[in-house]
Protein backbone atom coordinates (compact mmCIF):
# COMPACT_ATOMS: atom_id res chain seq x y z
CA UNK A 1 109.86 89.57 122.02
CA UNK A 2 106.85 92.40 121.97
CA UNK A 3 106.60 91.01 117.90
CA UNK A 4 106.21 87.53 118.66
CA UNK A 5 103.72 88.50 121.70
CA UNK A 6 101.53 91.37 119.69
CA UNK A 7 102.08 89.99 116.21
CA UNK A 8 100.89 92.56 113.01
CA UNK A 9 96.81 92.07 112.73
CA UNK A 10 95.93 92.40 109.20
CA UNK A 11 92.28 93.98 108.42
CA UNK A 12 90.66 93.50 104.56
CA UNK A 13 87.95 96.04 103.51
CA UNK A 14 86.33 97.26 100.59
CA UNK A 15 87.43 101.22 100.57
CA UNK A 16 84.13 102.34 98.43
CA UNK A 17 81.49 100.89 97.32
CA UNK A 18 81.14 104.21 95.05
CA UNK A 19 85.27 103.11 93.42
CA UNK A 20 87.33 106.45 92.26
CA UNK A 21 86.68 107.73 88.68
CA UNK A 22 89.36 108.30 86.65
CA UNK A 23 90.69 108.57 82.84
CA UNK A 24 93.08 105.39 81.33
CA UNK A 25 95.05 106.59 78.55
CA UNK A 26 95.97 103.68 76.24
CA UNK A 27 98.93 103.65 73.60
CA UNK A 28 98.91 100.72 71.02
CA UNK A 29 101.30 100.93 67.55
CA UNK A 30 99.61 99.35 64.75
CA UNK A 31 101.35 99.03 61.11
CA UNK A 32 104.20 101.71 62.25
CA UNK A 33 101.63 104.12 63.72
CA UNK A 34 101.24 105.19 66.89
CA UNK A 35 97.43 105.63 68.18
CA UNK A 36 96.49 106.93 71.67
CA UNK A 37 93.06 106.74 73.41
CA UNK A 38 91.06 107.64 76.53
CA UNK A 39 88.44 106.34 78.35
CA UNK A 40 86.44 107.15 81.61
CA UNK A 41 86.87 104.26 84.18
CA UNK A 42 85.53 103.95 87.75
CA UNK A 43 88.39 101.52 89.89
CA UNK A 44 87.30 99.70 92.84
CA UNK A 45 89.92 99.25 95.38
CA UNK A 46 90.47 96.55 98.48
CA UNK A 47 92.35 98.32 101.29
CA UNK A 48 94.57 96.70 103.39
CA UNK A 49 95.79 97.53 106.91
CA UNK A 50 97.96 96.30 110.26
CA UNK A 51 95.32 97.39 112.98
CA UNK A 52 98.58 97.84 115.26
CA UNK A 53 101.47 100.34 115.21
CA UNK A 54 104.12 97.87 115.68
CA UNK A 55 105.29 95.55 114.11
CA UNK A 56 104.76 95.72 110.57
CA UNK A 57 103.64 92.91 108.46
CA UNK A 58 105.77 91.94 105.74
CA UNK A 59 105.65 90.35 102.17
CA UNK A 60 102.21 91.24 102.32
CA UNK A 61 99.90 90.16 98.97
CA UNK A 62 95.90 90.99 98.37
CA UNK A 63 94.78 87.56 96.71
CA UNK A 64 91.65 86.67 94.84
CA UNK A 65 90.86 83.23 96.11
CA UNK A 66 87.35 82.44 94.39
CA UNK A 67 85.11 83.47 92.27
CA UNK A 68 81.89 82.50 91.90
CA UNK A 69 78.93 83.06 89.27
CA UNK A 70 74.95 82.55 89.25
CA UNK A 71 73.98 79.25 88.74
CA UNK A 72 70.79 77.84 86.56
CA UNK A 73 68.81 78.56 90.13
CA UNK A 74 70.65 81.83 90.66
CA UNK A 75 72.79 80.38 93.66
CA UNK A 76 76.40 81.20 93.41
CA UNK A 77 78.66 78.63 92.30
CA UNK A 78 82.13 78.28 92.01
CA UNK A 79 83.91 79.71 88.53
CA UNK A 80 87.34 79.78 89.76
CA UNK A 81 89.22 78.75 93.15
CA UNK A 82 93.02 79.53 93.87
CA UNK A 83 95.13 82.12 94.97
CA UNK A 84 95.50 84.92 92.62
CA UNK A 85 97.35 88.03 93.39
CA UNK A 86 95.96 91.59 92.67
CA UNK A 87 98.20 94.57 91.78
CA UNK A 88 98.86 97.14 94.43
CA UNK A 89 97.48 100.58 93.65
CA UNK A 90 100.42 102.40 91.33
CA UNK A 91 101.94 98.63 91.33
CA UNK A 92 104.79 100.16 88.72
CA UNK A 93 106.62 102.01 92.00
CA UNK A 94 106.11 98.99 94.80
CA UNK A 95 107.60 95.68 95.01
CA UNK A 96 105.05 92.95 94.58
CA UNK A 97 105.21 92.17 98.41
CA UNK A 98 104.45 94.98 100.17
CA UNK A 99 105.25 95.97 103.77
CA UNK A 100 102.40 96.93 105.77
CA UNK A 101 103.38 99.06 108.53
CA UNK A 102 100.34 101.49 107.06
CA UNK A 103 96.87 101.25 105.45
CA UNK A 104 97.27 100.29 101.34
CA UNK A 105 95.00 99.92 98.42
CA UNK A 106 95.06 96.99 96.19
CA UNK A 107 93.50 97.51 93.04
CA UNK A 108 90.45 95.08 92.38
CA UNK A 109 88.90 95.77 88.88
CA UNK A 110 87.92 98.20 87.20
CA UNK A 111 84.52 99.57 84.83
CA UNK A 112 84.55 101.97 81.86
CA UNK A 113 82.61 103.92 80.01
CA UNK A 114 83.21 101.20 76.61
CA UNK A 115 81.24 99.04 78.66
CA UNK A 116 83.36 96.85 80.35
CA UNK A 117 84.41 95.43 83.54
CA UNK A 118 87.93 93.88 83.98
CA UNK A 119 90.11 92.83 87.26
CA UNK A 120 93.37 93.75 87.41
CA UNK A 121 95.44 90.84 88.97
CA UNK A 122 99.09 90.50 88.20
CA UNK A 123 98.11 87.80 85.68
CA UNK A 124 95.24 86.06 84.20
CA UNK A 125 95.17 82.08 84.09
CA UNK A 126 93.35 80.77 81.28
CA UNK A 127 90.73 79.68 83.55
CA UNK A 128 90.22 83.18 85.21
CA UNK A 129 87.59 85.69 83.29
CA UNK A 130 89.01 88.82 83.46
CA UNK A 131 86.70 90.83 81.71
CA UNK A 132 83.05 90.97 81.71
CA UNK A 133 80.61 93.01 78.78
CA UNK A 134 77.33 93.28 79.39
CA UNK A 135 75.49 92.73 82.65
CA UNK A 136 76.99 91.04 85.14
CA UNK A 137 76.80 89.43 88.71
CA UNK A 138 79.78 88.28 90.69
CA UNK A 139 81.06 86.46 94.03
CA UNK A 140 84.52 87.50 94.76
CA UNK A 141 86.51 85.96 97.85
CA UNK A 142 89.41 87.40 98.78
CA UNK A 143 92.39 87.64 101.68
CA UNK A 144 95.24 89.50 102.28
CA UNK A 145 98.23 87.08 103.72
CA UNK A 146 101.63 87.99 104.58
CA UNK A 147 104.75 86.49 106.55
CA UNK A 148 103.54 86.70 109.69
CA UNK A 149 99.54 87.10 109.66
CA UNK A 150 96.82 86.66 106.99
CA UNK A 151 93.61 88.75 107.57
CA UNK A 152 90.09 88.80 107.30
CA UNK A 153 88.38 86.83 104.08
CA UNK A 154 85.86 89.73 102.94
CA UNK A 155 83.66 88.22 100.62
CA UNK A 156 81.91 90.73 98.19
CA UNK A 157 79.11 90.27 95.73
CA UNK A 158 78.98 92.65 92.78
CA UNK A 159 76.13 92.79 90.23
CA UNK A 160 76.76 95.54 86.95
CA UNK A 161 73.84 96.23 84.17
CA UNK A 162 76.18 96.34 81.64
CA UNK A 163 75.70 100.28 81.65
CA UNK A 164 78.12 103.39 82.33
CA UNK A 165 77.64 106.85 84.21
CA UNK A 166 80.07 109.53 84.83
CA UNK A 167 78.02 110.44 88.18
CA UNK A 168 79.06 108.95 91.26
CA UNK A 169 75.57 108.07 92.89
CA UNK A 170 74.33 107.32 89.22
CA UNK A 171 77.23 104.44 88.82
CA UNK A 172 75.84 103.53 91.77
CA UNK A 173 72.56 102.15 90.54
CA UNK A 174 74.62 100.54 87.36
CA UNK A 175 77.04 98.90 89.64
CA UNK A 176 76.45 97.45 93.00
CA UNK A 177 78.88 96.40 95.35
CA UNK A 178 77.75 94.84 98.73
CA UNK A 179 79.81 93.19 101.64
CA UNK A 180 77.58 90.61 103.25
């Protein structure tokens, strides 16, 4: 009864505008060989949480729902609209719908120092850009929906010069994230 009178209240935020820096280790075979690589990246994460103790929300998913790009006047407009579903943060150990009885990271996209930018949804429909090289300036809507409530829509606008940092506040001035 107290579940269908206080249902779960799902909140969507950006968790930094500064993202966490870390190292991505890569592992590719080519001709029998086996050839291993790092890079410097800087993930930018959505967090997800039920504003009340009880009850949890269940089969909970962070999706992408549009995209949108500068136009010839430098007005956003629409690159891609659906619902696309973005990994949870260490996806390999939780199911794909998550239970949200706590706060959560989804993983949004990443930036390294090869120069490039790529989101990290579970897939990538062949009318989705995943990856970006080279400045950049961005519209993403997205929501997080589950069984029993869907939450905010946080709409973020992200604009990269195509450059890299190691430093926190100087990524910063490469990459700007702002929630309007």
């Amino acid at each position: 009864m107290r579940s269908w009178l206080y249902p779960p209240v799902l909140r969507l935020d950006l968790l930094s505008v500064a993202g966490e820096a870390v190292r991505i280790d890569y592992k590719t075979i080519q001709n029998g060989q086996l050839f291993e690589r790092s890079v410097n990246a800087r993930y930018y994460h959505l967090h997800v949480r039920n504003t009340r103790n009880f009850p949890a929300a269940t089969d909970v998913q962070v999706l992408i729902t549009r995209i949108e790009i500068p136009g010839p006047s430098g007005d956003p407009q629409l690159a891609y609209v659906g619902e696309l579903p973005l990994r949870w943060r260490h996806q390999e150990i939780y199911p794909i719908l998550r239970k949200i009885d706590r706060a959560t990271d989804a993983d949004l996209f990443y930036v390294t120092d090869e120069l490039l930018l790529r989101f990290t949804p579970l897939l990538v429909p062949n009318n989705f850009v995943a990856e970006y090289r080279g400045p950049s300036r961005f519209w993403i809507t997205a929501v997080a929906h589950g069984t029993e409530a869907a939450s905010n829509v946080i709409r973020i606008e992200v604009a990269w010069d195509g450059q890299w940092d190691p430093g926190e506040a100087e990524m910063q001035r490469h990459l700007t994230i702002r929630v309007p």
